[in-house]
Structures are given as structure tokens and as C-alpha cells.
N, C-alpha and C. Protein backbone atom coordinates (compact mmCIF):
# COMPACT_ATOMS: atom_id res chain seq x y z
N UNK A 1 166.96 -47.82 15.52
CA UNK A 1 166.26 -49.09 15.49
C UNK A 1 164.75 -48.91 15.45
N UNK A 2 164.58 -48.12 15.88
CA UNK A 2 163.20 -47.36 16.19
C UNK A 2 161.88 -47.20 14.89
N UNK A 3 163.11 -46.37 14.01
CA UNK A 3 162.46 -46.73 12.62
C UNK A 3 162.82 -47.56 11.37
N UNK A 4 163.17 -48.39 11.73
CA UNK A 4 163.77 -49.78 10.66
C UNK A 4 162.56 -51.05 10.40
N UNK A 5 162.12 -51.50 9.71
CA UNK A 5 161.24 -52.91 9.55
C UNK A 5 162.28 -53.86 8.86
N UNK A 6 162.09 -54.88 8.62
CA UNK A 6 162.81 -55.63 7.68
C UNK A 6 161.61 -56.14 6.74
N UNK A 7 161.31 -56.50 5.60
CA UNK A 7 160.30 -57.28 4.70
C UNK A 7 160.32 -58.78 4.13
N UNK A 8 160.06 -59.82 4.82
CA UNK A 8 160.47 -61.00 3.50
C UNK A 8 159.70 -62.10 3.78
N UNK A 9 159.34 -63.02 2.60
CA UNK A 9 158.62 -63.95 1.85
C UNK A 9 159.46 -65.21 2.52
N UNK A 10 158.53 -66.07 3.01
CA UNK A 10 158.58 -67.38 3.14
C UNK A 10 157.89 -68.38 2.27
N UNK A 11 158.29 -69.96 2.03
CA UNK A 11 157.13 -70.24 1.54
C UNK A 11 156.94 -72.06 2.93
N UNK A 12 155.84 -72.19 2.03
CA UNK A 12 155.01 -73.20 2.93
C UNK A 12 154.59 -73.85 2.25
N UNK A 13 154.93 -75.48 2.50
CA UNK A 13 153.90 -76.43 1.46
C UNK A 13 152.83 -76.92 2.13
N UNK A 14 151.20 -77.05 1.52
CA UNK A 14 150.45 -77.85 2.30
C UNK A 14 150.54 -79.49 2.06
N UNK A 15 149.22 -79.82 2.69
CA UNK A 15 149.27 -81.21 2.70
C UNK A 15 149.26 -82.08 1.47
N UNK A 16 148.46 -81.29 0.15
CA UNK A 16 148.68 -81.48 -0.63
C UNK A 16 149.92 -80.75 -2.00
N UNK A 17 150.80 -80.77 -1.25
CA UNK A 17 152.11 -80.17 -1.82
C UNK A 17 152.23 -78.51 -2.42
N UNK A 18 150.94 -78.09 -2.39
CA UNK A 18 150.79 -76.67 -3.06
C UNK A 18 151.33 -75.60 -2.39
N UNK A 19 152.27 -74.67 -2.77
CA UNK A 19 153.08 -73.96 -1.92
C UNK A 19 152.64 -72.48 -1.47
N UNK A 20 152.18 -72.16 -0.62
CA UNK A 20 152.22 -70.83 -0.12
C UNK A 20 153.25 -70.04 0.29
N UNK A 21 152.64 -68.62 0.45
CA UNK A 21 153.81 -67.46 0.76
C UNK A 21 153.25 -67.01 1.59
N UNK A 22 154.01 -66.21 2.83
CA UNK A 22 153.89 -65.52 3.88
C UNK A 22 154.54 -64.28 3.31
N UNK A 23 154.05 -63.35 3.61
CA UNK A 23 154.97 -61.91 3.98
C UNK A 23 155.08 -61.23 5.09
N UNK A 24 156.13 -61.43 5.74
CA UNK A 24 156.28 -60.81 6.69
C UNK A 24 156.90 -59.25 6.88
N UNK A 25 156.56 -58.40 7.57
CA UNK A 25 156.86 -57.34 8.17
C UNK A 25 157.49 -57.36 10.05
N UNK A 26 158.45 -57.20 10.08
CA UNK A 26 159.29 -57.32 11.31
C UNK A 26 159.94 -55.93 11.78
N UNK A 27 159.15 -55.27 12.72
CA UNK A 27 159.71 -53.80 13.58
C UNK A 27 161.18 -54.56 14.11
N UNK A 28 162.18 -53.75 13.73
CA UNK A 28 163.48 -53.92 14.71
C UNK A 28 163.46 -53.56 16.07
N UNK A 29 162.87 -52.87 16.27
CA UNK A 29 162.97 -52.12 17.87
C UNK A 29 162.73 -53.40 19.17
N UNK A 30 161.39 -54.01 18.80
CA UNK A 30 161.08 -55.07 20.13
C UNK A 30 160.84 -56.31 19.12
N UNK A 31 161.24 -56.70 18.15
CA UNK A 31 161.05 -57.94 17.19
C UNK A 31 159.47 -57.76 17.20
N UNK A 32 158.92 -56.99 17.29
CA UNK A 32 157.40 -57.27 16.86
C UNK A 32 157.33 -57.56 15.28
N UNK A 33 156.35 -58.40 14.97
CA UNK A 33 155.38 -58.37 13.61
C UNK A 33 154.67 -57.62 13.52
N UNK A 34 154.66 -56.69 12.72
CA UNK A 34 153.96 -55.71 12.69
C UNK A 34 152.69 -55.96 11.68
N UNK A 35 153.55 -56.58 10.39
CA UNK A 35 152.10 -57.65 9.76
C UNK A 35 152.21 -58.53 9.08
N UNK A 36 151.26 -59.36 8.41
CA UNK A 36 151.72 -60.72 7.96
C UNK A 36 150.55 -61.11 6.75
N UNK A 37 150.95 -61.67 5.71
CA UNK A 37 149.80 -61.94 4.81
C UNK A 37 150.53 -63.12 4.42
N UNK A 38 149.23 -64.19 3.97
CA UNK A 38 149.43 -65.61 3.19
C UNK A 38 148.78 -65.28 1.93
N UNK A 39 149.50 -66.16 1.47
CA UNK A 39 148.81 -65.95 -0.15
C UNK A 39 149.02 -67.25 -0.86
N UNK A 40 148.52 -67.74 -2.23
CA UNK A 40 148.93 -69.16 -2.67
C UNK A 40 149.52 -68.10 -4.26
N UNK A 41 149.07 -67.50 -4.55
CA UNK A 41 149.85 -66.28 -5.93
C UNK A 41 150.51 -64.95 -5.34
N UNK A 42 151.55 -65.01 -5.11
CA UNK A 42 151.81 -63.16 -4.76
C UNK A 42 152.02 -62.78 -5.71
N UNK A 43 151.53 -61.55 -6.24
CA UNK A 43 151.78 -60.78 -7.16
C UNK A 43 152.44 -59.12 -6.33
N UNK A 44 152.81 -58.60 -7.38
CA UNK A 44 153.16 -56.97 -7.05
C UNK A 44 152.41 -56.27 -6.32
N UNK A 45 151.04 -56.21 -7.46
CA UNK A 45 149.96 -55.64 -6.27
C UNK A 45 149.74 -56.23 -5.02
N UNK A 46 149.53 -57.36 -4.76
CA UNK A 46 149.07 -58.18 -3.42
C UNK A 46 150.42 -57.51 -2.41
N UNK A 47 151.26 -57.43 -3.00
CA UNK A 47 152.49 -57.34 -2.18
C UNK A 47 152.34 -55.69 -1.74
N UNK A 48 152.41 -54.93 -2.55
CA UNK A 48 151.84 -53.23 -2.44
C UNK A 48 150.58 -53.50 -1.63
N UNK A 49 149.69 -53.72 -1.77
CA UNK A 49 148.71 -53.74 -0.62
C UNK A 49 148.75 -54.13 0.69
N UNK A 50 149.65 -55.49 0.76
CA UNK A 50 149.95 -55.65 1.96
C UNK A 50 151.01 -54.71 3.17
N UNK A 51 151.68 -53.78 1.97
CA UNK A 51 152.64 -52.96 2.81
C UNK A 51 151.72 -51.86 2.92
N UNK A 52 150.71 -51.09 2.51
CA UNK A 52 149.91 -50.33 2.78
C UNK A 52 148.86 -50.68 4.21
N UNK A 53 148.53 -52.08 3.98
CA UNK A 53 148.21 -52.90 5.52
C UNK A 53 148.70 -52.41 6.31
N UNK A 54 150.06 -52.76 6.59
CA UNK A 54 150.71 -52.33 7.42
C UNK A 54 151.56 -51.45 8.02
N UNK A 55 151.33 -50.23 7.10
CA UNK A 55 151.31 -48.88 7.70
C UNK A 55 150.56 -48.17 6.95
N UNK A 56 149.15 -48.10 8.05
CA UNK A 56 148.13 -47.03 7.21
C UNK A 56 148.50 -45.48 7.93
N UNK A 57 148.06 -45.24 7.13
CA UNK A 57 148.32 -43.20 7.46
C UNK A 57 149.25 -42.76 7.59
N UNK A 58 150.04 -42.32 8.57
CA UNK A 58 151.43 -42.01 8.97
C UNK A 58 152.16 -42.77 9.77
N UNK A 59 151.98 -43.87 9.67
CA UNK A 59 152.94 -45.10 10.46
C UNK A 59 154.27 -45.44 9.79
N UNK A 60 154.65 -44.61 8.52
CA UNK A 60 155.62 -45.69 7.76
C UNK A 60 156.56 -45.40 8.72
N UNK A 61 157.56 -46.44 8.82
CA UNK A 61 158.78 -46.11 9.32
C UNK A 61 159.59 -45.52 7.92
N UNK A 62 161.48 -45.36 8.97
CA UNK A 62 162.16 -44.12 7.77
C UNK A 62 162.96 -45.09 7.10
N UNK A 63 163.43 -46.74 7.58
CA UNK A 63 163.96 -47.39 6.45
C UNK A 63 163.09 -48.59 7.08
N UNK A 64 163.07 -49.26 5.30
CA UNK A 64 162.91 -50.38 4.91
C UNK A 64 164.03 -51.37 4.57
N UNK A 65 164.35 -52.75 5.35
CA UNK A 65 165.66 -53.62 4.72
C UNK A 65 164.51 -54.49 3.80
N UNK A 66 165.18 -55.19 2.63
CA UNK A 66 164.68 -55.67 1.79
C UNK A 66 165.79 -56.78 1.16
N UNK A 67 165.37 -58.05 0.87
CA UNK A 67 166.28 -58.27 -0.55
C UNK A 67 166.25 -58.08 -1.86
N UNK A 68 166.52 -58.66 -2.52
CA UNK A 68 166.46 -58.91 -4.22
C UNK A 68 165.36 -59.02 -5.01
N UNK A 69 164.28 -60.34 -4.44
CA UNK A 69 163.12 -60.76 -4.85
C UNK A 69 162.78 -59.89 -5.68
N UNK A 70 162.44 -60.47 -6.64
CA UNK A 70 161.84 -59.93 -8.29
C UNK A 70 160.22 -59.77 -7.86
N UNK A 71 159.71 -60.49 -6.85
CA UNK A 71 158.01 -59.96 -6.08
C UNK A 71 158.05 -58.25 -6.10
N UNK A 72 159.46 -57.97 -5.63
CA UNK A 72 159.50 -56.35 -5.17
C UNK A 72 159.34 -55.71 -6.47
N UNK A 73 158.74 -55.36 -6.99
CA UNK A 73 158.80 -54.93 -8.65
C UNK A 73 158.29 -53.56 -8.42
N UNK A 74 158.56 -52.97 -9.56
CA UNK A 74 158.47 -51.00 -9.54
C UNK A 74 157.72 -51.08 -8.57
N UNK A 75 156.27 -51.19 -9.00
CA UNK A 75 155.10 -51.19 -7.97
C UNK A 75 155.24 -50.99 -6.46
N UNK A 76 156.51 -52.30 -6.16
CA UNK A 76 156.43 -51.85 -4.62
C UNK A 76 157.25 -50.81 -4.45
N UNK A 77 158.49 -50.52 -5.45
CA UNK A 77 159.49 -49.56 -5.00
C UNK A 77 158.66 -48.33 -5.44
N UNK A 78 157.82 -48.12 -5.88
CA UNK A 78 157.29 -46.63 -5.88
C UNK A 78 156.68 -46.25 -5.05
N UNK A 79 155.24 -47.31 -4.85
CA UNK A 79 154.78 -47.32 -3.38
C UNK A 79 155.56 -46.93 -1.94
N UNK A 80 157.18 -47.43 -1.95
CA UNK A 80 157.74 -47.11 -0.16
C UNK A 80 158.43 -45.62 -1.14
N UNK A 81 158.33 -45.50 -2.00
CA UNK A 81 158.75 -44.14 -1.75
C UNK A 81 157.54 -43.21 -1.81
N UNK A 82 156.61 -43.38 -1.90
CA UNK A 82 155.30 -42.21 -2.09
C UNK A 82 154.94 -42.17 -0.35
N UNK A 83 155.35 -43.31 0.06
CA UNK A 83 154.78 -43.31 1.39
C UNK A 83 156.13 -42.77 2.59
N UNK A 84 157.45 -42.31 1.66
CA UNK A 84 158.46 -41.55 1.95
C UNK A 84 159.68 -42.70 3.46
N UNK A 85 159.42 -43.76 2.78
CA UNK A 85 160.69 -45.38 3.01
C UNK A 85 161.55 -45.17 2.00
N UNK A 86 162.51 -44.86 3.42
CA UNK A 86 163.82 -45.57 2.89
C UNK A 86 164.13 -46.35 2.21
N UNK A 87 164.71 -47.33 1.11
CA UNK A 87 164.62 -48.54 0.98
C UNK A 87 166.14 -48.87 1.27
N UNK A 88 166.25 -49.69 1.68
CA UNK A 88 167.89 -50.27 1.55
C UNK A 88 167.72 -52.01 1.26
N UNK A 89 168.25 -51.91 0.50
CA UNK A 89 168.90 -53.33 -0.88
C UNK A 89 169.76 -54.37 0.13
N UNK A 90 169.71 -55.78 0.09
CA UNK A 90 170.92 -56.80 1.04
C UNK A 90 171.54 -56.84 -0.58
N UNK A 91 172.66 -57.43 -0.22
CA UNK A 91 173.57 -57.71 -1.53
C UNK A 91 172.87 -58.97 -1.93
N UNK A 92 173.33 -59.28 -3.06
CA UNK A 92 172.59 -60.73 -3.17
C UNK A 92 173.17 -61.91 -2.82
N UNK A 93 172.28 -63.07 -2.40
CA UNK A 93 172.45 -63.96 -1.56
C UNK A 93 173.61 -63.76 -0.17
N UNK A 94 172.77 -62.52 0.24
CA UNK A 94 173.15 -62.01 1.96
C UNK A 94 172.31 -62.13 3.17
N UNK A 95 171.58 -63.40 3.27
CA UNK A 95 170.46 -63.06 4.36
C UNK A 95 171.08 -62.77 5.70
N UNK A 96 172.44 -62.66 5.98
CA UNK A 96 172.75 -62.66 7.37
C UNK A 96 172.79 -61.25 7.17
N UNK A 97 172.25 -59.88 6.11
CA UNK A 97 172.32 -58.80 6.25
C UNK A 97 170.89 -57.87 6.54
N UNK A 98 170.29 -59.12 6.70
CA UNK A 98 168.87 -58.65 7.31
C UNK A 98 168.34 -59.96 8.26
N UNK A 99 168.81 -60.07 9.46
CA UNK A 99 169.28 -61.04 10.24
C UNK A 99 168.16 -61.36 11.20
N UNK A 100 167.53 -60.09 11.58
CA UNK A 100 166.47 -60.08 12.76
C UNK A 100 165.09 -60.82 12.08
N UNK A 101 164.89 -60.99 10.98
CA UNK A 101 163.53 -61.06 10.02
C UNK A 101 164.04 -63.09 9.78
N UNK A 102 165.19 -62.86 9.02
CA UNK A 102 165.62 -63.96 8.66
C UNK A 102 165.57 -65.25 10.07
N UNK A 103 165.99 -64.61 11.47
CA UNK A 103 165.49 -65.40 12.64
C UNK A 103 164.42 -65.51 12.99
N UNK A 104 163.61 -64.30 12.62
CA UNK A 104 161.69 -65.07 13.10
C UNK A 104 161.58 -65.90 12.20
N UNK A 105 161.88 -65.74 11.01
CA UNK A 105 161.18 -66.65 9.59
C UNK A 105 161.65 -68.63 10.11
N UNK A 106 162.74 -68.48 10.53
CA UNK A 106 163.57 -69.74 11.38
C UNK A 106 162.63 -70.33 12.64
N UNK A 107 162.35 -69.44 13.51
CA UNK A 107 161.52 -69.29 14.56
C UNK A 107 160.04 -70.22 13.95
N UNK A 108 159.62 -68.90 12.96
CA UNK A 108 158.45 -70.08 12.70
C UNK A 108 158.32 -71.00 12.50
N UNK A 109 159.63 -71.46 11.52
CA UNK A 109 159.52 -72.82 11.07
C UNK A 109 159.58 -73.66 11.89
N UNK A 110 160.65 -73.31 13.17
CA UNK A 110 161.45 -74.79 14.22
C UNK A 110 160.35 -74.40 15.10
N UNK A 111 159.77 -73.89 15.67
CA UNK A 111 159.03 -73.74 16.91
C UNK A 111 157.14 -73.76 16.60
N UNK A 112 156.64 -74.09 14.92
CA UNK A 112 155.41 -74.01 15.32
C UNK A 112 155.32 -74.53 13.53
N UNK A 113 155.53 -74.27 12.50
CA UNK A 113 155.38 -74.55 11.57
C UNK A 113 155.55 -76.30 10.71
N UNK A 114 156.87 -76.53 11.63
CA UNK A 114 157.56 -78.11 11.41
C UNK A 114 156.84 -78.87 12.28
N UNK A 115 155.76 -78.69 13.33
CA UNK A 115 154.42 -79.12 14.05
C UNK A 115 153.43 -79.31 13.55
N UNK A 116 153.34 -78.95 12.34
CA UNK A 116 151.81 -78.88 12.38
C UNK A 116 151.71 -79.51 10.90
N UNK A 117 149.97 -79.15 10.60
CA UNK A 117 150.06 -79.49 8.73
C UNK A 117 149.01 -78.69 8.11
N UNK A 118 149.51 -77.91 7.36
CA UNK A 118 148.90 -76.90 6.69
C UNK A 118 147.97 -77.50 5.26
N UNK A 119 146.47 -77.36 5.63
CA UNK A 119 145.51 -77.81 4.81
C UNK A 119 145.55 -76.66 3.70
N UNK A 120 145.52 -75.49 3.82
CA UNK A 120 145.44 -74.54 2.85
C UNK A 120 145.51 -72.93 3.08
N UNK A 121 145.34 -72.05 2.68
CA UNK A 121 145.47 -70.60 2.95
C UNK A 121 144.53 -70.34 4.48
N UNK A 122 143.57 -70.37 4.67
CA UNK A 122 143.20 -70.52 6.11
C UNK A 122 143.74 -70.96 7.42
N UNK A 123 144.27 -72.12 7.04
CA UNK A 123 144.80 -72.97 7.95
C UNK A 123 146.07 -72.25 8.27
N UNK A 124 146.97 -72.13 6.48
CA UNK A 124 148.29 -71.38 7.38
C UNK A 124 148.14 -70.15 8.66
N UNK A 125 146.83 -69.36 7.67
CA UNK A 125 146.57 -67.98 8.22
C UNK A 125 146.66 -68.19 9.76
N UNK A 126 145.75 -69.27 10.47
CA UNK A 126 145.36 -69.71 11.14
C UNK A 126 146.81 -69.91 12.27
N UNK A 127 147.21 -70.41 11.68
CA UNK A 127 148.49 -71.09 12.53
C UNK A 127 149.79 -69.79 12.71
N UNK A 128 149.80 -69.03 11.82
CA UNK A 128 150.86 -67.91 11.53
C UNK A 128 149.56 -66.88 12.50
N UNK A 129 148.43 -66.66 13.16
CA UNK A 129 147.85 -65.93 13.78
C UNK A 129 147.90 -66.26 14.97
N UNK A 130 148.20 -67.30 15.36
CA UNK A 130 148.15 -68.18 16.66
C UNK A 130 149.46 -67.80 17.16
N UNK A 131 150.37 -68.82 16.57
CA UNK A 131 152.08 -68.05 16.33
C UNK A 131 152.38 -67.06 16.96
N UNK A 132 151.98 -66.04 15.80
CA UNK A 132 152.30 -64.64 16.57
C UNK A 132 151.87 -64.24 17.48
N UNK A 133 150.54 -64.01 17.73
CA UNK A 133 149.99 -63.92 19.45
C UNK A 133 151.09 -64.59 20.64
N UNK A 134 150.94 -65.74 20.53
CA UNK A 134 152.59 -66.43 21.46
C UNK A 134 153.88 -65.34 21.81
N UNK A 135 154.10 -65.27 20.40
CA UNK A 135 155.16 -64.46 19.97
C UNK A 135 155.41 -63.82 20.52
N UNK A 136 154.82 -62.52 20.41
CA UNK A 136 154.60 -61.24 21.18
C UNK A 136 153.98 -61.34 22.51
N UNK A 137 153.22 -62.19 22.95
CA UNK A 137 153.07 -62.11 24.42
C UNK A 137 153.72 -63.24 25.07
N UNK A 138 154.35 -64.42 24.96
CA UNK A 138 154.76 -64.97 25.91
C UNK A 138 156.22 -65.51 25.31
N UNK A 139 156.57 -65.58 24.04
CA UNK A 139 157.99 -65.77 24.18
C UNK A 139 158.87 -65.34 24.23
N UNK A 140 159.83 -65.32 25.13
CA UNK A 140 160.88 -64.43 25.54
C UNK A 140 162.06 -64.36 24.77
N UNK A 141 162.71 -62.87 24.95
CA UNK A 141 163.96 -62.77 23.65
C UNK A 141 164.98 -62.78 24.85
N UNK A 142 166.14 -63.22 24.21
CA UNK A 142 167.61 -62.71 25.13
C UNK A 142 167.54 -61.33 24.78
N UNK A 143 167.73 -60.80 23.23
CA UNK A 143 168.03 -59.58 23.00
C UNK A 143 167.16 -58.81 23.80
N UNK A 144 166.21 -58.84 24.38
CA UNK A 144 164.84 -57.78 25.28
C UNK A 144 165.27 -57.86 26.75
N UNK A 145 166.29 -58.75 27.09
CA UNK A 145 166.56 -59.11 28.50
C UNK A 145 165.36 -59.88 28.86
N UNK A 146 165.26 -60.78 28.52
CA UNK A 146 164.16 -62.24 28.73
C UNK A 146 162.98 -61.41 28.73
N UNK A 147 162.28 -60.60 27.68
CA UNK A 147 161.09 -59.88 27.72
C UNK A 147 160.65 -60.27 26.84
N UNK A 148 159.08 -59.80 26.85
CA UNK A 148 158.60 -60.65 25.24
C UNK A 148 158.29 -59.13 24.49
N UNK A 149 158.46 -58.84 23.19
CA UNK A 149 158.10 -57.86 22.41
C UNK A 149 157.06 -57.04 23.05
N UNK A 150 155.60 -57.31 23.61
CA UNK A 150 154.91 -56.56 24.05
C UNK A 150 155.21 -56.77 25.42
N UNK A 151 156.23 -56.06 26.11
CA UNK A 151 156.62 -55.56 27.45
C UNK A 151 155.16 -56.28 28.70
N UNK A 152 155.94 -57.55 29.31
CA UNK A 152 154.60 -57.34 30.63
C UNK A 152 155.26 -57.33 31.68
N UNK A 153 154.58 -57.40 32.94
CA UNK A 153 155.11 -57.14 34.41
C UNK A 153 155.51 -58.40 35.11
N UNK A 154 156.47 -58.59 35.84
CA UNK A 154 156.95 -59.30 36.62
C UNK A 154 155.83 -59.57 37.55
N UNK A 155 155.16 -61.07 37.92
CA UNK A 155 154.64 -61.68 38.70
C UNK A 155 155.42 -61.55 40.12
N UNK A 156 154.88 -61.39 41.13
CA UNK A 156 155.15 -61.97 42.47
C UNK A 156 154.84 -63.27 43.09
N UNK A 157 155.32 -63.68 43.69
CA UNK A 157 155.60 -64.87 44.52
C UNK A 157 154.03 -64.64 45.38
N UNK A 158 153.41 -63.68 45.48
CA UNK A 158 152.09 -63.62 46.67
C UNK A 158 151.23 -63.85 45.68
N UNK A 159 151.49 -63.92 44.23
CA UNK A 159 150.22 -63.98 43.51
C UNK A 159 149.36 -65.60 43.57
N UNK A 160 150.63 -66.33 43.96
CA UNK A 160 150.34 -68.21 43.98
C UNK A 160 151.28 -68.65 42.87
N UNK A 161 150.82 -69.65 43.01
CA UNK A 161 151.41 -70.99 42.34
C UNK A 161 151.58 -70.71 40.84
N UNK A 162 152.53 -71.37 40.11
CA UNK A 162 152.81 -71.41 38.80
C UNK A 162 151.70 -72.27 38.24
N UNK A 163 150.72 -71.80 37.17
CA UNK A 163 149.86 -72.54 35.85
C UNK A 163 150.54 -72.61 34.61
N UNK A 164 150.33 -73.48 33.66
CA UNK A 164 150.65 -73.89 32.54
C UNK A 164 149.44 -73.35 31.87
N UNK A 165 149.61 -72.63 30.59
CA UNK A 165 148.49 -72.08 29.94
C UNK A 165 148.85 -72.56 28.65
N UNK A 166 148.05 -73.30 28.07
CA UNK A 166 148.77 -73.93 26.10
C UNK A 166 148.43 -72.43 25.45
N UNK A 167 149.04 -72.86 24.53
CA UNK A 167 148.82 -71.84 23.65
C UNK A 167 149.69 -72.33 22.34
N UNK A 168 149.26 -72.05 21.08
CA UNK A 168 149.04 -72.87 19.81
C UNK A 168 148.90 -73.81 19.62
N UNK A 169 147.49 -74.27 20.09
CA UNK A 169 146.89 -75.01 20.44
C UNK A 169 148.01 -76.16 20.92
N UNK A 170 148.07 -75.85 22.19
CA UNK A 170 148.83 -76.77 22.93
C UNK A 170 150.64 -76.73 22.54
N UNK A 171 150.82 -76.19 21.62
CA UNK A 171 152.32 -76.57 21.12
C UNK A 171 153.20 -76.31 22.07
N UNK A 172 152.81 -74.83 22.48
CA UNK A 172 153.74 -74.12 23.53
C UNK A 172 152.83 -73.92 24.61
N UNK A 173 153.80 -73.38 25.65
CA UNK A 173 152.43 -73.13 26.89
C UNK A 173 153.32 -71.68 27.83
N UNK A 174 152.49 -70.82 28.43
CA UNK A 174 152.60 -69.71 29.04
C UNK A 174 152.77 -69.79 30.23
N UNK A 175 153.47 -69.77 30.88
CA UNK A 175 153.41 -70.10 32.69
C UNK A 175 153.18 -68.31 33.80
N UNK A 176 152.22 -68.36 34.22
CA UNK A 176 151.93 -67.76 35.41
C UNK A 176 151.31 -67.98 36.51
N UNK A 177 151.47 -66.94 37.25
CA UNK A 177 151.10 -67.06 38.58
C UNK A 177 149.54 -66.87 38.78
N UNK A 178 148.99 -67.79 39.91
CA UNK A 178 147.70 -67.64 40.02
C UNK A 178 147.56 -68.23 41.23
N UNK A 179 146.20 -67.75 41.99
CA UNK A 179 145.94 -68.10 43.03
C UNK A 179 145.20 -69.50 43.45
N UNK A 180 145.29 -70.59 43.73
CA UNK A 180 144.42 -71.81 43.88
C UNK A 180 143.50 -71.56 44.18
């Protein structure tokens, strides 16, 4: 699990109906995002660059899950192999075969995306940066044993009272302990 990502494209309409794409990158090990790009054109290259984003130097992991998407073109499949990825193929129209990626992409939508209203490439950026911060520090997985991706410590009862902390901008909120 350790070295697995999953890769895949969402899209997003703004306020004025124009549709954006996300790409996401999803570590299997602790559901982290490892990285994320918006775009209003993806092309091959944009898409090859963004996987170079997100593993510079010797970070690649040893497989890549992927689907079908015609975005993935030579370009990217030469790229995960120069950078020595695995690739492994879902059959087509199989998203329950890359399952962990396919539930954040869900995640975003029901818990922060179907909230809000996306003015344009900033704004998504904006909101998919907010998001994830949450993400990884305060929302909890069953699969982690109620932990959030970036591992924190159990509060004590001597620390005080429970606070409400918002966070995306107000959508969700963080609860810890603090002293009055």
C-alpha cells in the first residue's frame, strides 16, 4: 500500500457554466493527497507536468492505478515509465477498481464542493486548498481507526474544555481541547 497512488480527473462547473478539471493524486497508505492541479484546458503536457509536481526527484512510488482517459496520452505513459511507475490500467467503465481516489473525488463533492460556488480557476484552487488542509488534518477516516491522514495526538481531559475551530471557511469545524 505503501507504494501505490491512484490518478484521476474531476470536473467542476463555475458560476458561469465553464467547466474545470482537477487532477488528483491520492497516496493509498494514509488517503493523503499528495497533489492536486485545476485547470480550465488539460492537455497531455499540463497533465505530465503535474505528475512530475508531484514526485520530484526520487519520490515516485512503484505503482500507479489509472483509468482509460484519452488525457493519459503517450506523453504521460512515457513519462511514469522514465520516472520507473508501474502503471496499472482499471478495465473500462470500472471505477469501483480504483475505489480509494474515486471516494475522495465523492468526498469533495458532498462535503465542500456542493457548498460553495466556484467563480473560476482561483477560486476552485482556492477551495480544493482549503479542502485538503481539513482533509488531512482534521477529518477522520474509519479505515485509519478514526485518525486523520497526517497522524495527531490524543488530547487529554486536563488540557480544558472542547473549542470549535471553522475551517473552510466555516463549512466544517475542528474540535479541541483548550484551556479557558
Amino acid at each position: 500500500m505503501k507504494s501505490m497512488v491512484s490518478v484521476d480527473f474531476f470536473t467542476v462547473p463555475t458560476l458561469r457554466f465553464q467547466i474545470l478539471y482537477v487532477f488528483l493524486v491520492l497516496a493509498h497508505d494514509r488517503r493523503r493527497i499528495v497533489h492536486f492541479g485545476v485547470t480550465a484546458h488539460p492537455t497531455a503536457e499540463w497533465t505530465v507536468q503535474q505528475l512530475r509536481e508531484a514526485f520530484p526527484w526520487d519520490t515516485a512510488p512503484r505503482y500507479l492505478l489509472r483509468d482509460r482517459d484519452s488525457i493519459f496520452g503517450l506523453d504521460f505513459v512515457a513519462q511514469v515509465k522514465e520516472m520507473g511507475i508501474k502503471e496499472v490500467l482499471s478495465a473500462p467503465r470500472s471505477p469501483w477498481q480504483r475505489a480509494y481516489v474515486e471516494r475522495v473525488i465523492g468526498t469533495f463533492r458532498r462535503e465542500c464542493l456542493d457548498h460553495v460556488i466556484v467563480f473560476n480557476e482561483a477560486s476552485l484552487y482556492r477551495h480544493v486548498k482549503l479542502f485538503t488542509s481539513y482533509y488531512h488534518e482534521s477529518r477522520t477516516h474509519l479505515s485509519l481507526g478514526k485518525d486523520t491522514p497526517e497522524p495527531r495526538p490524543v488530547q487529554s481531559i486536563e488540557l480544558g474544555g472542547i473549542i470549535a475551530i471553522p475551517q473552510v471557511g466555516g463549512l466544517h469545524h475542528r474540535y479541541e481541547r483548550r484551556a479557558a
